[in-house]
N, C-alpha and C. Protein backbone atom coordinates (compact mmCIF):
# COMPACT_ATOMS: atom_id res chain seq x y z
N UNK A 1 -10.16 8.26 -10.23
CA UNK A 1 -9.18 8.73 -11.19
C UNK A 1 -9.71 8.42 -12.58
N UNK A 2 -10.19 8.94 -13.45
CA UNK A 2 -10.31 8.91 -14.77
C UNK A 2 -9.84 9.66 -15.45
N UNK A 3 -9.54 9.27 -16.96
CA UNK A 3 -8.73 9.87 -17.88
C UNK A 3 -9.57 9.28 -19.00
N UNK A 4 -9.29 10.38 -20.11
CA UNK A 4 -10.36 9.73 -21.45
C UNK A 4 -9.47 8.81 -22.14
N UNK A 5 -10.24 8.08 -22.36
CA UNK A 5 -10.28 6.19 -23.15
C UNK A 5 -10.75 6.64 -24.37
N UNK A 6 -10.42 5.88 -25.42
CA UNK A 6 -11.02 5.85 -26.64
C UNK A 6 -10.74 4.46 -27.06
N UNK A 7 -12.19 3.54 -27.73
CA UNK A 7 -11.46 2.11 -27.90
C UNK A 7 -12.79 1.73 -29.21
N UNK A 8 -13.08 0.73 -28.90
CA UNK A 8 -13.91 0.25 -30.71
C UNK A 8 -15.32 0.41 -30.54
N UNK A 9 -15.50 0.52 -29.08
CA UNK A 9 -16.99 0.01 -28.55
C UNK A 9 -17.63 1.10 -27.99
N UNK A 10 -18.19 1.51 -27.27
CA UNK A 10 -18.86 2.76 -26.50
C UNK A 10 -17.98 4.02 -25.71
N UNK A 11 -17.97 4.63 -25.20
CA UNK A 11 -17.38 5.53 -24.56
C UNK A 11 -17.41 4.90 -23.18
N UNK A 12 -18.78 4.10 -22.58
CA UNK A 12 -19.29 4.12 -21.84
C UNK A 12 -18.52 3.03 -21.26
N UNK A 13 -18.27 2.19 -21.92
CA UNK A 13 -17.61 0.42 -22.17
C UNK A 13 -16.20 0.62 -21.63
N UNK A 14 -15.66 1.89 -22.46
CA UNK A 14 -14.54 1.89 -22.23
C UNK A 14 -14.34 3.08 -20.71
N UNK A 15 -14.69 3.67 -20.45
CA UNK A 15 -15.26 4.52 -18.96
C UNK A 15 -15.32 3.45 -17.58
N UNK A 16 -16.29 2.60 -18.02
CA UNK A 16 -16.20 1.30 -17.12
C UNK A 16 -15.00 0.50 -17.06
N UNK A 17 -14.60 0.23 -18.30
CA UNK A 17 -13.28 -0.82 -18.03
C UNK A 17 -12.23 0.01 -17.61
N UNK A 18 -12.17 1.18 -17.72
CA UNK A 18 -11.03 2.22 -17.11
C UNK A 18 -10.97 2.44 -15.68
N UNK A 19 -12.26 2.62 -15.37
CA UNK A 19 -12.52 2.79 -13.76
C UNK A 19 -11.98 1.26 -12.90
N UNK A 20 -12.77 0.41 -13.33
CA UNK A 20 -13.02 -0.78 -13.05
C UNK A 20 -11.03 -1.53 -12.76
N UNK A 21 -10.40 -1.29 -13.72
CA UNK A 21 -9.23 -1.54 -13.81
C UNK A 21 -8.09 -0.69 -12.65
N UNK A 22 -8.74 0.84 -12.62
CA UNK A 22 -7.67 1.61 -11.56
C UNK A 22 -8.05 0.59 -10.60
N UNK A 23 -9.15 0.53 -10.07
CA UNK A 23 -9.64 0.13 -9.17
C UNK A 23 -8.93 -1.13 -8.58
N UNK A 24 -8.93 -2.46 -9.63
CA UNK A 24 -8.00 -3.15 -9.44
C UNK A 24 -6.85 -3.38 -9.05
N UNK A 25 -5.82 -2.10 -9.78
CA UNK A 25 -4.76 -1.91 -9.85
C UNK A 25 -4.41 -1.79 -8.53
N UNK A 26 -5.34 -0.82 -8.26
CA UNK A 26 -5.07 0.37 -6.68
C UNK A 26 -5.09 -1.38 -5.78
N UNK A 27 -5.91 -1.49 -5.23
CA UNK A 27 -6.24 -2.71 -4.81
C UNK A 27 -5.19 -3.50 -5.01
N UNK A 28 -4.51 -4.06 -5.44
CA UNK A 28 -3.80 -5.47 -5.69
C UNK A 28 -1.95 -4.67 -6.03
N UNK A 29 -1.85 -3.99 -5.82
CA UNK A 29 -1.06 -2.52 -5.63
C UNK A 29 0.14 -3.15 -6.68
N UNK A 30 -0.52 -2.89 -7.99
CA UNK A 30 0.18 -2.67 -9.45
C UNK A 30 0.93 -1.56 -9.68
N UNK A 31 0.86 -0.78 -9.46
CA UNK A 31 1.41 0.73 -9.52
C UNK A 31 1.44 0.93 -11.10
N UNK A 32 0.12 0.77 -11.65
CA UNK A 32 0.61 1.28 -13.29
C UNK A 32 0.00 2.58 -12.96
N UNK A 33 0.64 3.26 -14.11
CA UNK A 33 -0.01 4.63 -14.52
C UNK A 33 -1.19 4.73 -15.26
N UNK A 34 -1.79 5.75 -15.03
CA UNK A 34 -3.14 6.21 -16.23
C UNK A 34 -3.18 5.46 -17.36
N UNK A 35 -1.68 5.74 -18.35
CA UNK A 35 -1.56 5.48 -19.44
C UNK A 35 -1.52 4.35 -19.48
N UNK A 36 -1.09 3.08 -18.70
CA UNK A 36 -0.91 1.66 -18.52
C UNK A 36 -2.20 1.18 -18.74
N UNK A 37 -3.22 1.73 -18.06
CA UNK A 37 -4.53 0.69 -17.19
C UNK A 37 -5.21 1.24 -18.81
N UNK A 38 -4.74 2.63 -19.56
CA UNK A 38 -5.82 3.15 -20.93
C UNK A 38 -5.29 2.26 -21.97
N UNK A 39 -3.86 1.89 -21.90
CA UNK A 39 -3.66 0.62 -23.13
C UNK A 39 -4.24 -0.72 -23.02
N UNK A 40 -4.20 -1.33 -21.56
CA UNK A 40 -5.19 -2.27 -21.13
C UNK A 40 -6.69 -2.78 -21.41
N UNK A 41 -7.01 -1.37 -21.74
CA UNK A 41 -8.27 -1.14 -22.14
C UNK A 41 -8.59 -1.51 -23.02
N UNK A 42 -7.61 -0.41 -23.94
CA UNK A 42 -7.52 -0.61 -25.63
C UNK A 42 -7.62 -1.78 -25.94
N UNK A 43 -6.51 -2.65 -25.11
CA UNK A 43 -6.76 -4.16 -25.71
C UNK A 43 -7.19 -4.85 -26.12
N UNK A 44 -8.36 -4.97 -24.70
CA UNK A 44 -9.62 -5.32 -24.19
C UNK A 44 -10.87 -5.23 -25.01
N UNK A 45 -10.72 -3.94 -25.37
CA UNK A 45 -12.25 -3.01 -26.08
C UNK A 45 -11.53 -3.94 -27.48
N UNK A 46 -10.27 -3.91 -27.95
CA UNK A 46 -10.16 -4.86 -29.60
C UNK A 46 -10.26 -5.88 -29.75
N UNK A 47 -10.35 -7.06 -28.49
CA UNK A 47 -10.90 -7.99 -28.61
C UNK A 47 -12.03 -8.22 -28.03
N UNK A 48 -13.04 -6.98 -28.32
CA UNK A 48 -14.65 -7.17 -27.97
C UNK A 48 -14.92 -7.92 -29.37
N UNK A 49 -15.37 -9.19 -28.98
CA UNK A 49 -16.47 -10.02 -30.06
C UNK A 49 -18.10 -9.66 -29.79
N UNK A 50 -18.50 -9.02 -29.16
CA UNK A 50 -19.84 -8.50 -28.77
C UNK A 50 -20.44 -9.92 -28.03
N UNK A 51 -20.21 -10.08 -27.41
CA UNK A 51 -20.69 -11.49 -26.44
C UNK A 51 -21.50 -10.47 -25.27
N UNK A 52 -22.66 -10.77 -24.85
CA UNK A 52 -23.45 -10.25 -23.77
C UNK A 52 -22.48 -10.15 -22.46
N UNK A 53 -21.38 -10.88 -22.13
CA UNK A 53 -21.22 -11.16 -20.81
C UNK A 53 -19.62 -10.59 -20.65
N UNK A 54 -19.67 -9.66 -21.59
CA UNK A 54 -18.50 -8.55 -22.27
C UNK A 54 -17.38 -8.27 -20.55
N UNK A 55 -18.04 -7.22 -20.15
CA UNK A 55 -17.55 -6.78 -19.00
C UNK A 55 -17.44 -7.20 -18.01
N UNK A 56 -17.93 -8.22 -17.66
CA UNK A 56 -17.74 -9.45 -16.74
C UNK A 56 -16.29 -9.88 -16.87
N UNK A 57 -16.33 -10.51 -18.38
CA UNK A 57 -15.04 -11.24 -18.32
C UNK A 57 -14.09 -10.73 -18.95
N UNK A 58 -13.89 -9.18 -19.16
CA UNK A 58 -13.08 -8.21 -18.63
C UNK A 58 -12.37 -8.34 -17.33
N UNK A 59 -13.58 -7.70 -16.43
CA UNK A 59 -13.46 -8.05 -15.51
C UNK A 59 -12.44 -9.04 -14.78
N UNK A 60 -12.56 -10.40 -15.07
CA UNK A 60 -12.27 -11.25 -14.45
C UNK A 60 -11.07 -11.61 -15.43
N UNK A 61 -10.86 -11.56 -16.35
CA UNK A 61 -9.52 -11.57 -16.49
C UNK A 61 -8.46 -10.28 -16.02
N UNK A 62 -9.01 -9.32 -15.93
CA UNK A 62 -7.90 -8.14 -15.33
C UNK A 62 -7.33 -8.73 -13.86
N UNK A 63 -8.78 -8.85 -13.26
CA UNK A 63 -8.85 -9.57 -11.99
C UNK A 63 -7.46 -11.11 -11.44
N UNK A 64 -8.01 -11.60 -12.27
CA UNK A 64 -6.66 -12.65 -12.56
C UNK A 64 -5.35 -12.51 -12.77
N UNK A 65 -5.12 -11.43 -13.42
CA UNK A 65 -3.98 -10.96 -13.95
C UNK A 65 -3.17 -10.00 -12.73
N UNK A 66 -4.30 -9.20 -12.08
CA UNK A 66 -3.40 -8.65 -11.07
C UNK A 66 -3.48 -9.56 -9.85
N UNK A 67 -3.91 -10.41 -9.32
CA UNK A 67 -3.75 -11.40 -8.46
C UNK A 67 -2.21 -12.20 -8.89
N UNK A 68 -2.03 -12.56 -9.82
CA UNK A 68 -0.84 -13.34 -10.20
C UNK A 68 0.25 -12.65 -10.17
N UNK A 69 0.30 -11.11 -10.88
CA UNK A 69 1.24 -10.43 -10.76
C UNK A 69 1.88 -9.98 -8.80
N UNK A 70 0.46 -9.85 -8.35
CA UNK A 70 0.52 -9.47 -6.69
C UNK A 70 1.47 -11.09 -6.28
N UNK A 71 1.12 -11.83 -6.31
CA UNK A 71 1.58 -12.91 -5.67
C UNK A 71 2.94 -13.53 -6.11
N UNK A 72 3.98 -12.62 -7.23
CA UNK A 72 5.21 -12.75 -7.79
C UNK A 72 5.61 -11.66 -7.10
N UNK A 73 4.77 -10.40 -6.84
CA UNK A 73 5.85 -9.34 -6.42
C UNK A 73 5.82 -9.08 -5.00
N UNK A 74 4.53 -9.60 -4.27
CA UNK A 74 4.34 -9.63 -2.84
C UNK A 74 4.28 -10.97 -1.95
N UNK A 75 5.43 -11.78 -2.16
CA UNK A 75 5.10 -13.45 -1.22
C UNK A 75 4.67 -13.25 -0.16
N UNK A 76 4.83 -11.95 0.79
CA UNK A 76 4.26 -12.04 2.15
C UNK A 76 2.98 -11.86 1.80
N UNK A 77 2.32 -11.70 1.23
CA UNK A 77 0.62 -11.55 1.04
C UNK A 77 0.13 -12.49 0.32
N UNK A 78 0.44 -13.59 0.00
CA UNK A 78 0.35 -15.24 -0.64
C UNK A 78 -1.08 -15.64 0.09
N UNK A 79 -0.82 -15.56 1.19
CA UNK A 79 -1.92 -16.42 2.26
C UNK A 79 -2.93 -15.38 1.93
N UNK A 80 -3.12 -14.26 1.33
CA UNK A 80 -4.57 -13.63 1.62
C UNK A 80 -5.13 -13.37 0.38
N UNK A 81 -4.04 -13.85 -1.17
CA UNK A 81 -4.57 -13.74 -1.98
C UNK A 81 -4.93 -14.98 -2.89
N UNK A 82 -6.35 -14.86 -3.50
CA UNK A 82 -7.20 -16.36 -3.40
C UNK A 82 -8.40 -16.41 -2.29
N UNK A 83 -8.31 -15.87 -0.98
CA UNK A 83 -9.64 -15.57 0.01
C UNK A 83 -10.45 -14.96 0.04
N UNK A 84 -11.46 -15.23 0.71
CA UNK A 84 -12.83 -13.97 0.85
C UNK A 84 -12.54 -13.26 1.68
N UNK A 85 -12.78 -11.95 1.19
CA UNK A 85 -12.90 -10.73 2.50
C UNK A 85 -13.86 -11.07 3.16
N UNK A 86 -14.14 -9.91 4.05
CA UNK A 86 -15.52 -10.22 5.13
C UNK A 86 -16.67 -9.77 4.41
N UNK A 87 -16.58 -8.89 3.18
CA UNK A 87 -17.57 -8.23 2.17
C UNK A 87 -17.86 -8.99 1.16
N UNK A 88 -17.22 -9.97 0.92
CA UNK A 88 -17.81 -11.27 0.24
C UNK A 88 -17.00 -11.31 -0.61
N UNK A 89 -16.37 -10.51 -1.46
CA UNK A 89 -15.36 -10.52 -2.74
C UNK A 89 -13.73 -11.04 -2.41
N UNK A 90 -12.99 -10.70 -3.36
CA UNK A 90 -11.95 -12.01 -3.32
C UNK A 90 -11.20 -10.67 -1.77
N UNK A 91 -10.67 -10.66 -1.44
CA UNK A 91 -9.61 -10.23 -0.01
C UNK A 91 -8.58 -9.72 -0.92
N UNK A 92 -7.98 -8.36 -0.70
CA UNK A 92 -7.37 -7.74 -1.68
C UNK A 92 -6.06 -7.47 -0.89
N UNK A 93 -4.79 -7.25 -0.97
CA UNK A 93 -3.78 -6.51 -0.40
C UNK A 93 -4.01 -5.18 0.44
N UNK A 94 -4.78 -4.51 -0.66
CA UNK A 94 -5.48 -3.25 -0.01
C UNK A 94 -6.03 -2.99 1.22
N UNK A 95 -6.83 -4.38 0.81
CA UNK A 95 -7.77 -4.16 2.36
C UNK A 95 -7.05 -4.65 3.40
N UNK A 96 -6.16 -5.78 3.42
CA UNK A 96 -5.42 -6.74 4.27
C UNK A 96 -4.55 -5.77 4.92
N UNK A 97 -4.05 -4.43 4.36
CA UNK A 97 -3.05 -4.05 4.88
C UNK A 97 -3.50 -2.97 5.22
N UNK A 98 -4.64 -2.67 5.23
CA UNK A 98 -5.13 -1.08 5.83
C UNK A 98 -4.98 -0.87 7.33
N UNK A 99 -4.67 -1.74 8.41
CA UNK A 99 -3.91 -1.59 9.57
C UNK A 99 -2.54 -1.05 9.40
N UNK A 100 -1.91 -0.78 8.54
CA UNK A 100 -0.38 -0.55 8.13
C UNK A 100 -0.40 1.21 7.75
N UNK A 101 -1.24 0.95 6.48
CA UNK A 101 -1.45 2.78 6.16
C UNK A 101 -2.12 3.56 6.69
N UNK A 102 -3.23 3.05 7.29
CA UNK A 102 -3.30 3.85 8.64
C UNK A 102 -2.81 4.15 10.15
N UNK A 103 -1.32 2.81 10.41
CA UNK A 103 -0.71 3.74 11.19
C UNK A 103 0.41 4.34 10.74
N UNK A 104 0.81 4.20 9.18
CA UNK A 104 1.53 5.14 8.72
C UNK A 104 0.89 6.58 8.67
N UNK A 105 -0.11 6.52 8.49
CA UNK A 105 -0.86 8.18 8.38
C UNK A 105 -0.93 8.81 9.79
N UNK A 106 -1.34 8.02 10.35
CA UNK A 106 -0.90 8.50 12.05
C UNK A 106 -0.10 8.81 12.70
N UNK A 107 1.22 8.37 12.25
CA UNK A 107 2.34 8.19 13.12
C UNK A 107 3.42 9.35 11.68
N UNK A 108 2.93 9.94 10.25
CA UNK A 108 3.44 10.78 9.84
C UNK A 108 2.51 11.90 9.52
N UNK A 109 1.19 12.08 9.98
CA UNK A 109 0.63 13.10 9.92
C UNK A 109 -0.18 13.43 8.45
N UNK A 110 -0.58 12.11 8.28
CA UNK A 110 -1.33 12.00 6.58
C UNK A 110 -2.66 12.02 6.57
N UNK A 111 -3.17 12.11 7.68
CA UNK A 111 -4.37 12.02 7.90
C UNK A 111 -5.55 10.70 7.98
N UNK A 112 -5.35 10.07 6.79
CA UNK A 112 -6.24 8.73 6.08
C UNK A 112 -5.53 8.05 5.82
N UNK A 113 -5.46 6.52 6.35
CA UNK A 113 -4.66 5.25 5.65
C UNK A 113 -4.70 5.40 4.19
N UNK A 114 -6.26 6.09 3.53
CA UNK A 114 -6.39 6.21 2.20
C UNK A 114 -5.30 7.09 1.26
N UNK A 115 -4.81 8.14 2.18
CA UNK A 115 -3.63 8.99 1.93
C UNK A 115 -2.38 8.08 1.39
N UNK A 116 -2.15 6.79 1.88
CA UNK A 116 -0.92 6.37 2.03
C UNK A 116 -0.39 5.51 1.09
N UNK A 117 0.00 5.62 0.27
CA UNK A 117 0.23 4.71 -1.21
C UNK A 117 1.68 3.59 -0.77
N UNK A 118 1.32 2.36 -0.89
CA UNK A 118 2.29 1.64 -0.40
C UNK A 118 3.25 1.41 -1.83
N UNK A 119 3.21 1.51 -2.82
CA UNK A 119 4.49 1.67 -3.40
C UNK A 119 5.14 3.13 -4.04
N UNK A 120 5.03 3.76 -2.51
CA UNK A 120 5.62 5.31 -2.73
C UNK A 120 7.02 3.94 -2.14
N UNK A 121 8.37 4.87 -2.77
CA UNK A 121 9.72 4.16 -2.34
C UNK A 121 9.78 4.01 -1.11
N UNK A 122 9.36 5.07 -0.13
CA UNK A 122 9.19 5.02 1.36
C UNK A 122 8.63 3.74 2.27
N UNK A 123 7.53 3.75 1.68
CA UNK A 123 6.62 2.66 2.25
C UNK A 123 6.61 1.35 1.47
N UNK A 124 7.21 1.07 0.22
CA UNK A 124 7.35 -0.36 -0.40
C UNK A 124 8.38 -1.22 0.10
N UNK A 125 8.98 -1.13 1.48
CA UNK A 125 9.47 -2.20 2.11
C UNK A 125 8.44 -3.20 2.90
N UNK A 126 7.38 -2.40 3.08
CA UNK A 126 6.55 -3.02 4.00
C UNK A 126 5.83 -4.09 2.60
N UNK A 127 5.64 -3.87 1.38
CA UNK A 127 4.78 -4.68 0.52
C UNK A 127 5.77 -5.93 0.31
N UNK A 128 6.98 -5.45 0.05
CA UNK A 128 8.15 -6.46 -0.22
C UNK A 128 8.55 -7.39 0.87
N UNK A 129 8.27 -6.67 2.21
CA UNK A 129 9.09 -7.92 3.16
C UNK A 129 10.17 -7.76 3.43
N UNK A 130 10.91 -6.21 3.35
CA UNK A 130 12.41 -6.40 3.16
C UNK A 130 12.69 -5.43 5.06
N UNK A 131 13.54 -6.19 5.03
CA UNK A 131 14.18 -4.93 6.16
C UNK A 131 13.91 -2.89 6.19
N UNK A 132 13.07 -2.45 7.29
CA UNK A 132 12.96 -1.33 6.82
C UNK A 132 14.34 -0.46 6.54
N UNK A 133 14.35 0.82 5.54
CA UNK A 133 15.46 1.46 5.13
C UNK A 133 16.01 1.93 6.75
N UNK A 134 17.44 2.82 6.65
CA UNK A 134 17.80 3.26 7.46
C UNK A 134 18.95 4.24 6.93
N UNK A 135 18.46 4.41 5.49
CA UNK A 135 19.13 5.78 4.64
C UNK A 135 18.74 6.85 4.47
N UNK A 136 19.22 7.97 5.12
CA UNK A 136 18.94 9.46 4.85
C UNK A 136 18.29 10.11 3.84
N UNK A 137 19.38 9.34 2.84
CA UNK A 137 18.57 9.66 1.07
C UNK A 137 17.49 9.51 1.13
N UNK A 138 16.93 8.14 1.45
CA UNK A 138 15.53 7.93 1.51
C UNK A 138 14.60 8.56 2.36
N UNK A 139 14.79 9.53 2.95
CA UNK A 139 13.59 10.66 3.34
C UNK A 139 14.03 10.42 5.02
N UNK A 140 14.74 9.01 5.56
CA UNK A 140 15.01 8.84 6.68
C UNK A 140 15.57 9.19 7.52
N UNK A 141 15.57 9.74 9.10
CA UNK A 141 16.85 9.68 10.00
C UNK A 141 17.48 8.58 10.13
N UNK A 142 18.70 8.67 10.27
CA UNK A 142 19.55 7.74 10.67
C UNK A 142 19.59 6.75 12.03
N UNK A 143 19.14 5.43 12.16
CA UNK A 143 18.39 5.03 13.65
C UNK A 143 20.00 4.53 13.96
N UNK A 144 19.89 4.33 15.23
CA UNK A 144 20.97 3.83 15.77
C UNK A 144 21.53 2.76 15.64
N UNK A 145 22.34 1.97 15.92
CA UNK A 145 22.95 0.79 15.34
C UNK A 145 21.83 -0.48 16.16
N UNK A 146 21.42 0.01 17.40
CA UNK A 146 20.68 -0.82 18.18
C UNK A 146 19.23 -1.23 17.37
N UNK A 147 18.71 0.17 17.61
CA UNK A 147 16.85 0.48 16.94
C UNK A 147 17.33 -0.49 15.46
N UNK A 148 18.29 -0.14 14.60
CA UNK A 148 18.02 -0.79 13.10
C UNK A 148 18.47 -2.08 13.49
N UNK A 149 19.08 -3.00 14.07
CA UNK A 149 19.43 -4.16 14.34
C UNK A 149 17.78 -4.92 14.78
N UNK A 150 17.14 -3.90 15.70
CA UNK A 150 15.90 -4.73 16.76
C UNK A 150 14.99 -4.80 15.28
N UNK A 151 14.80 -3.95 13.64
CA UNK A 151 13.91 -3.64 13.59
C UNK A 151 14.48 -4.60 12.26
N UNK A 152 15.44 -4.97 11.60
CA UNK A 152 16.15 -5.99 11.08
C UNK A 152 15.68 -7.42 11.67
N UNK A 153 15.63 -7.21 13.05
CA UNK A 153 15.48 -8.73 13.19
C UNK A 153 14.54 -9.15 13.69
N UNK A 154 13.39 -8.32 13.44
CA UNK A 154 12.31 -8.70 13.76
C UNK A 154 11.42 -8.48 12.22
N UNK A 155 12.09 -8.41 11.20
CA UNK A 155 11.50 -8.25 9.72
C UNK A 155 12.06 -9.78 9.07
N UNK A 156 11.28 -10.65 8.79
CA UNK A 156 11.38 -11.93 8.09
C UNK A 156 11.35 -11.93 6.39
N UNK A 157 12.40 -11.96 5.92
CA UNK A 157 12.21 -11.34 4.51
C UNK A 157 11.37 -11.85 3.68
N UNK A 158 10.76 -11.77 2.54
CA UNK A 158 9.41 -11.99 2.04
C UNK A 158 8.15 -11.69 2.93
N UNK A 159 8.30 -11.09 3.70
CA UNK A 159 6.76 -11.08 4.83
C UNK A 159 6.84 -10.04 5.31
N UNK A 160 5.43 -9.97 5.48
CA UNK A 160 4.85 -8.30 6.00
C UNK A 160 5.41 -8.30 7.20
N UNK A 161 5.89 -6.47 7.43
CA UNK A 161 6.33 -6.60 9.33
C UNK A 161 5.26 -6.57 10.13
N UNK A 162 5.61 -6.81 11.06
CA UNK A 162 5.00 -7.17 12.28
C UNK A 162 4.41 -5.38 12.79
N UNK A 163 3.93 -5.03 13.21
CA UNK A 163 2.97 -3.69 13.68
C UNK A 163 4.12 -3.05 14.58
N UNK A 164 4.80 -3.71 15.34
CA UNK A 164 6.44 -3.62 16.33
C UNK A 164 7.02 -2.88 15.18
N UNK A 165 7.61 -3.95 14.15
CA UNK A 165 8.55 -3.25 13.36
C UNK A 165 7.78 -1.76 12.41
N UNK A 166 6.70 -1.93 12.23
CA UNK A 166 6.01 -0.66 11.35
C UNK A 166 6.44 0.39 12.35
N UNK A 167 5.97 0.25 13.45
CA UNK A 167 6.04 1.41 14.51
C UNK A 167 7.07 1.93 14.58
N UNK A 168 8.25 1.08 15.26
CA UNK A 168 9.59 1.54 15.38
C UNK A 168 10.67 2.35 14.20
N UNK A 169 10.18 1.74 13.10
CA UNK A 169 10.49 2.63 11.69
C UNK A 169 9.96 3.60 11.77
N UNK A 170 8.51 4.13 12.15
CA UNK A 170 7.79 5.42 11.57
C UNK A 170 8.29 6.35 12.94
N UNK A 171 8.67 5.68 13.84
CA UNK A 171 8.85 6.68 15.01
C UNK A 171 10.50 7.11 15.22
N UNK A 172 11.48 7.30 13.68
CA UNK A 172 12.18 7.47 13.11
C UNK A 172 12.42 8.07 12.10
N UNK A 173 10.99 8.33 11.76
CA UNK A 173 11.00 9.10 10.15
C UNK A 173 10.78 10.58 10.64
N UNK A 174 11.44 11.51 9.60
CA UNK A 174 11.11 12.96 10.06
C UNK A 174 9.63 13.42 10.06
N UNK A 175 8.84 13.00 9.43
CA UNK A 175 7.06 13.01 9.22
C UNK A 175 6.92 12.90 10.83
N UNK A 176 7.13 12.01 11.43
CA UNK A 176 6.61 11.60 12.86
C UNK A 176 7.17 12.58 13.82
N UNK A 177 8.52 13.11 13.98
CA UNK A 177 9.13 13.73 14.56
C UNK A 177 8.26 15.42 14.42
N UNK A 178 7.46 15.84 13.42
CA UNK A 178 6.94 16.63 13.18
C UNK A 178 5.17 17.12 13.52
N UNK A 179 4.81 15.80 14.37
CA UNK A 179 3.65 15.58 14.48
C UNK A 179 3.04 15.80 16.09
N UNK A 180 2.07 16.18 16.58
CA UNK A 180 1.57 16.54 17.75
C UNK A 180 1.78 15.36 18.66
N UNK A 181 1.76 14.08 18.28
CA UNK A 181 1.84 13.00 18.66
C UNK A 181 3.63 12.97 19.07
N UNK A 182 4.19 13.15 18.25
CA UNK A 182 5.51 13.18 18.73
C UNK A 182 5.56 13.90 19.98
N UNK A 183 5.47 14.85 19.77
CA UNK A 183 5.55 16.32 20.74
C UNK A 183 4.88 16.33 22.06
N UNK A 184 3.91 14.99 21.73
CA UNK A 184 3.26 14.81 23.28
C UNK A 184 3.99 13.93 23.80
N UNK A 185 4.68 13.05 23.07
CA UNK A 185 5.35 11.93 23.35
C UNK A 185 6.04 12.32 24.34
N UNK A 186 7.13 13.63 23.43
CA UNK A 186 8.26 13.88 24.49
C UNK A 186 8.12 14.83 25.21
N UNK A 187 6.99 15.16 25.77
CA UNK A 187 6.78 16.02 26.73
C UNK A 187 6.41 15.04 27.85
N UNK A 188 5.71 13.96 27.29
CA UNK A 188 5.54 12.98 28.85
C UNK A 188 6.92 12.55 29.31
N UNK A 189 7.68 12.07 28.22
CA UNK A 189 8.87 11.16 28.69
C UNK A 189 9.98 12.93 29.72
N UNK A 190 9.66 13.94 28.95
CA UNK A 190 10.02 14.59 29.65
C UNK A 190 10.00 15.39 31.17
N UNK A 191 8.19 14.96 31.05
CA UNK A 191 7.45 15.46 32.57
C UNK A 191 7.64 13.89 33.54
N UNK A 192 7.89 12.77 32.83
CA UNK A 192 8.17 11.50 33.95
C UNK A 192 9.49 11.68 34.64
N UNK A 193 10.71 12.14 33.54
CA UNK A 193 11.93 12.38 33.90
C UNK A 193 12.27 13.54 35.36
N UNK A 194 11.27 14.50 35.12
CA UNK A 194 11.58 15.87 36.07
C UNK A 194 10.84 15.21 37.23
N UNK A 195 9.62 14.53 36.93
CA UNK A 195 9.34 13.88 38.49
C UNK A 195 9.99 13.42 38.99
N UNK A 196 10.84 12.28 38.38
CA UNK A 196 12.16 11.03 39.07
C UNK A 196 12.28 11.76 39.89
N UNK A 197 13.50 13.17 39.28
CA UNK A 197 14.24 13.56 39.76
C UNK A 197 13.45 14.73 41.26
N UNK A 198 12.33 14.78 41.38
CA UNK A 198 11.08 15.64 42.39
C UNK A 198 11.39 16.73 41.96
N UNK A 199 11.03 17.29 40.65
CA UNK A 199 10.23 18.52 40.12
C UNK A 199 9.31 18.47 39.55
């Protein structure tokens, strides 16, 4: 995602700290806009003193900044932020939770976990920890008093759900109900049923 920057120092300076920053953002799941991460910049590029080790500690203060903000707005992801990934760099939300958006993309027909933006309104219960929705408004079918009770009480508030509760939410949403996967679903539960009965 780039958008043109303009700041005190190079084009190039400011190109890098623009990229460098979505990047962050995306990662540590800030949800600023274009225009957010290009004032950031601005900042940044006005307090260039021309020190060699410029973009580094850019860098690492953006870096800092969205780690702290992640760990006020996401407590269930506490334990993974501060660690090493397996790629050597700090362990990001992003990556920690890419078991999640990719079976959201699966189970609504998005194709790529990369597709799946966790603070679309839909999917930011899972960043928050909160009980999944079970409001219409919100893009949802209405689950039964049973399914939203099992999927309530198996969601610990402040903390990521459990892969149980991801599932049982998405296999409720109209996205899923629309998907080949559905449709095979209920053609087995439908071809087990006609056997019971010997057809």
């Amino acid at each position: 995602m780039n958008a043109p920057v303009t700041g005190a120092t190079s084009s190039g300076d400011a190109a890098t700290l623009y990229n460098d920053f979505t990047t962050i953002a995306r990662d540590w799941y800030l949800n600023l806009t274009p225009q957010e991460i290009a004032s950031k910049v601005q900042q940044v590029l006005a307090g260039d003193t021309g020190q060699g080790n410029f973009l580094q500690g850019a860098h690492a203060t953006f870096l800092t900044f969205a780690q702290n903000q992640a760990k006020q707005m996401y407590p269930g992801l506490a334990a993974v932020i501060g660690t090493t990934s397996s790629t050597g760099g700090p362990a990001t939300p992003y990556e920690s939770l890419g078991w999640a958006r990719n079976m959201i993309a699966q189970y609504t027909g998005l194709g790529s976990g990369d597709n799946v933006n966790l603070t679309d309104p839909q999917w930011k219960w899972v960043l928050s920890g909160s009980a999944p929705p079970t409001n219409v408004a919100q893009g949802i079918t209405q689950q039964s008093s049973t399914a939203a009770s099992q999927a309530s009480s198996t969601a610990t508030p402040g903390q990521i759900p459990s892969a149980d509760t991801l599932q049982t939410y998405l296999m409720q949403t109209p996205q899923y109900q629309k998907t080949n996967q559905a449709k095979n679903q209920a053609w087995q539960v439908g071809k087990a049923i006609t056997s019971a009965f010997g057809f």
